[in-house]
C-alpha atoms as a PDB file:
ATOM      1  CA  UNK A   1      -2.241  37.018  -8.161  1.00  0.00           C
ATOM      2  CA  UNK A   2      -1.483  33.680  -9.179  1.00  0.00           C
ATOM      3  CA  UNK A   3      -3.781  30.950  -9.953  1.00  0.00           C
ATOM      4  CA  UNK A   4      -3.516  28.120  -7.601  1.00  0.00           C
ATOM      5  CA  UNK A   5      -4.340  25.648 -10.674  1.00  0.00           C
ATOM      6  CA  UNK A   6      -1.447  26.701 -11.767  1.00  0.00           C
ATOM      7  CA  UNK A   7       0.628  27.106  -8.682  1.00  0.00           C
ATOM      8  CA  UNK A   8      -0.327  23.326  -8.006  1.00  0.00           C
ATOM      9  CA  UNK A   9       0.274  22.234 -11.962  1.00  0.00           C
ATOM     10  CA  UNK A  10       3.903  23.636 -11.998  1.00  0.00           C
ATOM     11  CA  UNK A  11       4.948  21.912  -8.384  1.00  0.00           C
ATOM     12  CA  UNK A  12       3.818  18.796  -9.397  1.00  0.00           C
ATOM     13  CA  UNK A  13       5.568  19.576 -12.448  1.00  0.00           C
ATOM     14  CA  UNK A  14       8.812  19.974 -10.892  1.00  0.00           C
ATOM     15  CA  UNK A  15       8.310  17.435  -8.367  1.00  0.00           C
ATOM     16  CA  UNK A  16       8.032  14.861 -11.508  1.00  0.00           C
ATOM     17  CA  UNK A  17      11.485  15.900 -12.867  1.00  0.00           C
ATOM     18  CA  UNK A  18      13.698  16.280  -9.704  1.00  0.00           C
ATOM     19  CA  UNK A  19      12.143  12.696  -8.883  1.00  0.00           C
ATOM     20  CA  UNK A  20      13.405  11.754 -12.270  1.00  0.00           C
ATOM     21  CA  UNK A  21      17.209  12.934 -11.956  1.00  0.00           C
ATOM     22  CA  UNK A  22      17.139  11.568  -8.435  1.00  0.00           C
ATOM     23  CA  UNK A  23      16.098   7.731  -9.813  1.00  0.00           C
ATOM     24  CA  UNK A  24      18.871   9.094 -12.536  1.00  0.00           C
ATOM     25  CA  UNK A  25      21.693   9.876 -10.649  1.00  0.00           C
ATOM     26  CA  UNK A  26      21.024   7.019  -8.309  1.00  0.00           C
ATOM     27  CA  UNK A  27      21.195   4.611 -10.967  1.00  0.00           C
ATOM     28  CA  UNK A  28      24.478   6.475 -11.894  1.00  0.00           C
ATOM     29  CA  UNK A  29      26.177   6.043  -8.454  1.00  0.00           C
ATOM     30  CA  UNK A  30      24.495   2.541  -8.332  1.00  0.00           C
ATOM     31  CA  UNK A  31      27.012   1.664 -11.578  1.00  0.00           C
ATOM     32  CA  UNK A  32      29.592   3.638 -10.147  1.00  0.00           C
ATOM     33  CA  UNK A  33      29.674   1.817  -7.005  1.00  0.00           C
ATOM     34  CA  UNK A  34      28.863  -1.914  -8.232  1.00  0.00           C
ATOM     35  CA  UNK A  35      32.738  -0.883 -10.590  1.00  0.00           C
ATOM     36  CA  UNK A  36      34.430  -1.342  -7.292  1.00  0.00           C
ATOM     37  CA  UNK A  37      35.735  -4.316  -5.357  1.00  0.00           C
ATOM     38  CA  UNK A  38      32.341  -5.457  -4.132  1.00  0.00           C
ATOM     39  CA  UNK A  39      34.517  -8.066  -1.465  1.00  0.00           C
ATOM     40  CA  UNK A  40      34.603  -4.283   0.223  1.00  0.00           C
ATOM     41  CA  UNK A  41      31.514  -4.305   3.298  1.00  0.00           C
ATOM     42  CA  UNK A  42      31.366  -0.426   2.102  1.00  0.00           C
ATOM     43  CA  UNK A  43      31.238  -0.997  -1.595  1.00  0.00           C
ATOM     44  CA  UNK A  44      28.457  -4.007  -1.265  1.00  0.00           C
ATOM     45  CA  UNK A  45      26.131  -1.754   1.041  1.00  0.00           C
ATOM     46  CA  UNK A  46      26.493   1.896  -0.793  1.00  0.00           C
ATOM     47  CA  UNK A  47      25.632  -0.181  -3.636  1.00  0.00           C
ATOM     48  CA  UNK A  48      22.927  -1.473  -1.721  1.00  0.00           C
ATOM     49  CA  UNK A  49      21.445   1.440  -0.894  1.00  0.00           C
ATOM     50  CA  UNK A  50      21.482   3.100  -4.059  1.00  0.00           C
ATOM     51  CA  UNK A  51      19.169  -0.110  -5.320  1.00  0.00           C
ATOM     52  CA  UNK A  52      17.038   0.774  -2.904  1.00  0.00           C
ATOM     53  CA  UNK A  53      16.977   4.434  -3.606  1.00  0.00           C
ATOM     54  CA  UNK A  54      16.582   3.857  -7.360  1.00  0.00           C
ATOM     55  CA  UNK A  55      13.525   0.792  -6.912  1.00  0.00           C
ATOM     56  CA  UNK A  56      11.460   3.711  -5.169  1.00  0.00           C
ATOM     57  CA  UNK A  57      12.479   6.693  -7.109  1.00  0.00           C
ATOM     58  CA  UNK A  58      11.913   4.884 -10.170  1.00  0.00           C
ATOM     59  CA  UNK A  59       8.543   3.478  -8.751  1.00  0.00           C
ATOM     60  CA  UNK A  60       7.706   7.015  -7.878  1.00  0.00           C
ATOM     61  CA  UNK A  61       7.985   7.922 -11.205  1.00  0.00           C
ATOM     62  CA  UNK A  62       6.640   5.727 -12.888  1.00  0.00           C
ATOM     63  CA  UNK A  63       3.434   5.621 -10.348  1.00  0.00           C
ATOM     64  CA  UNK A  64       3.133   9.226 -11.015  1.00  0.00           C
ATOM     65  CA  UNK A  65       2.172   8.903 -14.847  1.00  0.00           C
ATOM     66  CA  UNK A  66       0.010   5.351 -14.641  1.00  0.00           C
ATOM     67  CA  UNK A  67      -3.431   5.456 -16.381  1.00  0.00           C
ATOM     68  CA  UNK A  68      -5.035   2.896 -13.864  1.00  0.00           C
ATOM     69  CA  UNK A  69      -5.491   2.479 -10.421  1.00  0.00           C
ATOM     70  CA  UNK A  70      -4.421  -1.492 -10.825  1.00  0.00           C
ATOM     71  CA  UNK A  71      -0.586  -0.045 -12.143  1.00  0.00           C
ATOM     72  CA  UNK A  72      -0.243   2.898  -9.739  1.00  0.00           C
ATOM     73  CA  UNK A  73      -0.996  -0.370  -7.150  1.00  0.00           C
ATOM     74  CA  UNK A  74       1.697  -1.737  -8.345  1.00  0.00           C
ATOM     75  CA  UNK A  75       4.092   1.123  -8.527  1.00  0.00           C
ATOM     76  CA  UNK A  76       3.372   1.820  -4.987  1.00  0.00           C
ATOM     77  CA  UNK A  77       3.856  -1.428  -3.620  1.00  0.00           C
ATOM     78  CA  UNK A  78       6.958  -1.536  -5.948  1.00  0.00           C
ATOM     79  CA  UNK A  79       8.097   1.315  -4.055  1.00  0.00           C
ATOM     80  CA  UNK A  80       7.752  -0.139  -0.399  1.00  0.00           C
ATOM     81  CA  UNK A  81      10.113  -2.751  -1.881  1.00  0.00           C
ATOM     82  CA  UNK A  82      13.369  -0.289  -1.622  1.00  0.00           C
ATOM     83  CA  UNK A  83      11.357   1.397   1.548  1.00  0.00           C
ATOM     84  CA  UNK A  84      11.237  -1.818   3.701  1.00  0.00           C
ATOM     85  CA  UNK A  85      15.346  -2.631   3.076  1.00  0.00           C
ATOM     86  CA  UNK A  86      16.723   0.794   3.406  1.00  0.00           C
ATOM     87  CA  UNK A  87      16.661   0.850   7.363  1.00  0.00           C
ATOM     88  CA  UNK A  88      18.522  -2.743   6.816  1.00  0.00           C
ATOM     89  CA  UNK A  89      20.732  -1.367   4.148  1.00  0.00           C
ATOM     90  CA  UNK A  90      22.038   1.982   6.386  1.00  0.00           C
ATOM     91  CA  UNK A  91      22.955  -0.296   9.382  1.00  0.00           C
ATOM     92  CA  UNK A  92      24.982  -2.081   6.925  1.00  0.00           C
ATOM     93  CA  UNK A  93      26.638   0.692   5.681  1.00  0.00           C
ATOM     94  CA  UNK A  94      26.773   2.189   9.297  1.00  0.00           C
ATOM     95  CA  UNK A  95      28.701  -1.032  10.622  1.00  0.00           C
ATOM     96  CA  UNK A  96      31.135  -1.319   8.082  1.00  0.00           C
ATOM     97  CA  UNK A  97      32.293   1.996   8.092  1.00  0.00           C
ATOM     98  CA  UNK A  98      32.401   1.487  11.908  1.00  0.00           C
ATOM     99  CA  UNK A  99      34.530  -1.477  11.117  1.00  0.00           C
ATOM    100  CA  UNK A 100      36.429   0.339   8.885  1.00  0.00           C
ATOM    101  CA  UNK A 101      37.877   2.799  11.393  1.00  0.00           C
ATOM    102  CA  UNK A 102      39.335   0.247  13.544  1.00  0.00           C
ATOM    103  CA  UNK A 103      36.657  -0.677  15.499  1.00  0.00           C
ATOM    104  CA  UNK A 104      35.794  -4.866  13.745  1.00  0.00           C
ATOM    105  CA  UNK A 105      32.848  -6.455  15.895  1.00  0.00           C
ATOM    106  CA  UNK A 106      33.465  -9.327  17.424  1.00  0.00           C
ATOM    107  CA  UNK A 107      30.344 -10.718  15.697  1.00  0.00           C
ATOM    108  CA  UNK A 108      27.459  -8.888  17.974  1.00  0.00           C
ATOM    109  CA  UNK A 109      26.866  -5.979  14.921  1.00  0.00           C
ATOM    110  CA  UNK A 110      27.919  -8.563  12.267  1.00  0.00           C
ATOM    111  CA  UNK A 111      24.253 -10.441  13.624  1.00  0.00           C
ATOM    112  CA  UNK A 112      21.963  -7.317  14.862  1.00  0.00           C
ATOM    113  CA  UNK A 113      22.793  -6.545  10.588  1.00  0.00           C
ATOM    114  CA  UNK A 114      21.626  -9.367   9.355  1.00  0.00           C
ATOM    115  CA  UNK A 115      18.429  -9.725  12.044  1.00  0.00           C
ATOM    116  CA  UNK A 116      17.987  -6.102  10.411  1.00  0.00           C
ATOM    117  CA  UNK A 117      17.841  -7.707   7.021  1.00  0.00           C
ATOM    118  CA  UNK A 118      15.247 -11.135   8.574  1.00  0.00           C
ATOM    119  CA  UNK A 119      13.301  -8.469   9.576  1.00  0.00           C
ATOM    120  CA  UNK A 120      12.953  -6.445   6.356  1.00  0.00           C
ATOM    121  CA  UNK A 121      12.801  -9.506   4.560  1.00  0.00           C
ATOM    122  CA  UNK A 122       9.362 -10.454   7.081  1.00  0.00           C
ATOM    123  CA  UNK A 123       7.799  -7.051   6.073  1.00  0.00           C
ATOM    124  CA  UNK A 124       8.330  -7.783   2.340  1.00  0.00           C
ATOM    125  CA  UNK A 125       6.587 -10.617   3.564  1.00  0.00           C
ATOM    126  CA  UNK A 126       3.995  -8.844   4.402  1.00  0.00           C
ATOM    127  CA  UNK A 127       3.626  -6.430   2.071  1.00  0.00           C
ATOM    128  CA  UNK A 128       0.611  -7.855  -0.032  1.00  0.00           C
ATOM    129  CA  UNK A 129      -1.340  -8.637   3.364  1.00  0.00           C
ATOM    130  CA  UNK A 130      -1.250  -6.060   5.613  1.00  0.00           C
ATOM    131  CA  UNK A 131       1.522  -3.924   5.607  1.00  0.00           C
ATOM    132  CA  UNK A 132      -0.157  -1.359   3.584  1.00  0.00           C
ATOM    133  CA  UNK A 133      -4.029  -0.844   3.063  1.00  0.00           C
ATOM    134  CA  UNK A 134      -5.938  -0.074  -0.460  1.00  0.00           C
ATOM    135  CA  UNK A 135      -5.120   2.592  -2.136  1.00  0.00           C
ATOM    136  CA  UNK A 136      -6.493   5.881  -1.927  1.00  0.00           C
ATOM    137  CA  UNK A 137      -6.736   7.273  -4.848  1.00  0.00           C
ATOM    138  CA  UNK A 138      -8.412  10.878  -4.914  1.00  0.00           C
ATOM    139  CA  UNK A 139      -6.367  12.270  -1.750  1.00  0.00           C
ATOM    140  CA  UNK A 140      -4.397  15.488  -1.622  1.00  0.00           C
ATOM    141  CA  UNK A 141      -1.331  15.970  -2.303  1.00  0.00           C
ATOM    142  CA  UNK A 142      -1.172  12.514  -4.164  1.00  0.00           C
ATOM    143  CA  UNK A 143      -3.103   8.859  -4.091  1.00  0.00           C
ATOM    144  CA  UNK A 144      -1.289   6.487  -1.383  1.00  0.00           C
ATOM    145  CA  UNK A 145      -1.759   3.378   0.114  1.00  0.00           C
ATOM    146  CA  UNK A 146      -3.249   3.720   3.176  1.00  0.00           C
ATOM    147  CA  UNK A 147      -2.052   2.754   6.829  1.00  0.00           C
ATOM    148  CA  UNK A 148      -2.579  -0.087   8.634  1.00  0.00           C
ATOM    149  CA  UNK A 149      -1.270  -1.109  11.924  1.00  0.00           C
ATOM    150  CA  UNK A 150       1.729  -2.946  10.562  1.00  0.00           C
ATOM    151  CA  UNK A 151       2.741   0.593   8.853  1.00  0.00           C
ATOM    152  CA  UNK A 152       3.103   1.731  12.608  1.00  0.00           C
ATOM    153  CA  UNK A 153       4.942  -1.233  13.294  1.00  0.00           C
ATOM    154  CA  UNK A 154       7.139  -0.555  10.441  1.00  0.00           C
ATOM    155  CA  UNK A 155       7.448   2.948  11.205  1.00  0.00           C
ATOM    156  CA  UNK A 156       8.744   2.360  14.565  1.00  0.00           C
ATOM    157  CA  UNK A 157      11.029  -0.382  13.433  1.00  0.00           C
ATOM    158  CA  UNK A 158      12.175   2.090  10.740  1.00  0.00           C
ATOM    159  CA  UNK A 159      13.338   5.238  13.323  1.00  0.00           C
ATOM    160  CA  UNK A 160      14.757   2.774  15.729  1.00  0.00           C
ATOM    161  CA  UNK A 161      17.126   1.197  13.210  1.00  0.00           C
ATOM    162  CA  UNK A 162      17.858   4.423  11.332  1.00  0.00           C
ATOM    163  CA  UNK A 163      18.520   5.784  14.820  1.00  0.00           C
ATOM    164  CA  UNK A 164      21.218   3.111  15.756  1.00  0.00           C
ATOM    165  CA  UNK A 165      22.561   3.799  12.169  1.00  0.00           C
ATOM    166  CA  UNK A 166      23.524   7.276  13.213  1.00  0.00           C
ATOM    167  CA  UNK A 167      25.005   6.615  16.482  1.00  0.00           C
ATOM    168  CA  UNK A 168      27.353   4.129  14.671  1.00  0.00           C
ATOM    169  CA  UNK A 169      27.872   6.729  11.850  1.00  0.00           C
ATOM    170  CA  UNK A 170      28.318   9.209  14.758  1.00  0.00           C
ATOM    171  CA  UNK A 171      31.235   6.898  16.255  1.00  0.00           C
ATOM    172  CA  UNK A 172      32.940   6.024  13.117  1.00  0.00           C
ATOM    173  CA  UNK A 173      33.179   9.932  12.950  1.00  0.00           C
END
C-alpha cells in the first residue's frame, strides 16, 4: 500500500512542475504573439491574455516555494492581478474574433469591453482592501487568501462575463 506522505509529496511535486511549463509556455506564446501586428484586435488581446496567464502562473510558482508568510502574501495577491483582468481580457478576444467574421459592432460591444476592463480595473482597486481576506496559511490542499464578500461579487462578475465570452465565441463559430 502506498504511503499517503508520499502519495501527497509526489502530487504536489508534479503540480509544481506542470505549473512551471504552463507559466513557460505562456510566456512563449506571450512572445510569439506580441511578434505580430499588434494594430490586429486579435493579436493585442491573445497577447493579453497570455500576460495574464503568465502573472498568475508565475505567481503560483513562485508562491509555492516562499519561506514567509509576508512573500507568499504577496505572490497571492500578485496572482489575483492576472485573475481580476482575464474575464476582461476573453471578452476582448471574444469580440474581436466576432468582429473578425463579419459581424463589426456598431460601437455597443466596442463599450460593454472596455466597461469590462473599468470594472477589472475597480477590483484591482480593491484588491488590498477587501477583495480578498488574510491569508490562511495551514489549510489543505494549500494556504489561500480567504473570501470575503467582494470575492462573491467577483465571482459572479467573473461567470457572467466569461459566459457572454462564449456566446460571442459560440457566434463567431
Amino acid at each position: 500500500m502506498v504511503n499517503v506522505s508520499v502519495l501527497l509529496t509526489s502530487l504536489q511535486t508534479l503540480n509544481d512542475l506542470l505549473t512551471a511549463g504552463i507559466a513557460v509556455t505562456a510566456f512563449s506564446l506571450l512572445i510569439y504573439a506580441l511578434s505580430f501586428n499588434l494594430r490586429d484586435r486579435v493579436a493585442r488581446s491573445f497577447a493579453f491574455i497570455m500576460l495574464c496567464v503568465v502573472i498568475v502562473y508565475v505567481a503560483e510558482s513562485f508562491g509555492s516555494v516562499s519561506a514567509s508568510a509576508q512573500q507568499l502574501i504577496t505572490w497571492l495577491h500578485l496572482q489575483w492581478l492576472g485573475i481580476i483582468f482575464l474575464p476582461a481580457a476573453y471578452l476582448h478576444i471574444s469580440d474581436a474574433l466576432l468582429e473578425t467574421t463579419g459581424r463589426p459592432s456598431r460601437g455597443r460591444r466596442r463599450r460593454v469591453v472596455r466597461l469590462t476592463y473599468i470594472i477589472s480595473f475597480g477590483f484591482l482597486l480593491t484588491l488590498p482592501y477587501g477583495l480578498v481576506g488574510p491569508l490562511v496559511q495551514n489549510a489543505e490542499p494549500a494556504p489561500h487568501l480567504q473570501r470575503t464578500w467582494l470575492t462573491w461579487v467577483f465571482t459572479i462578475y467573473y461567470a457572467l462575463v466569461m459566459g457572454l465570452s462564449w456566446v460571442k465565441f459560440w457566434r463567431a463559430y
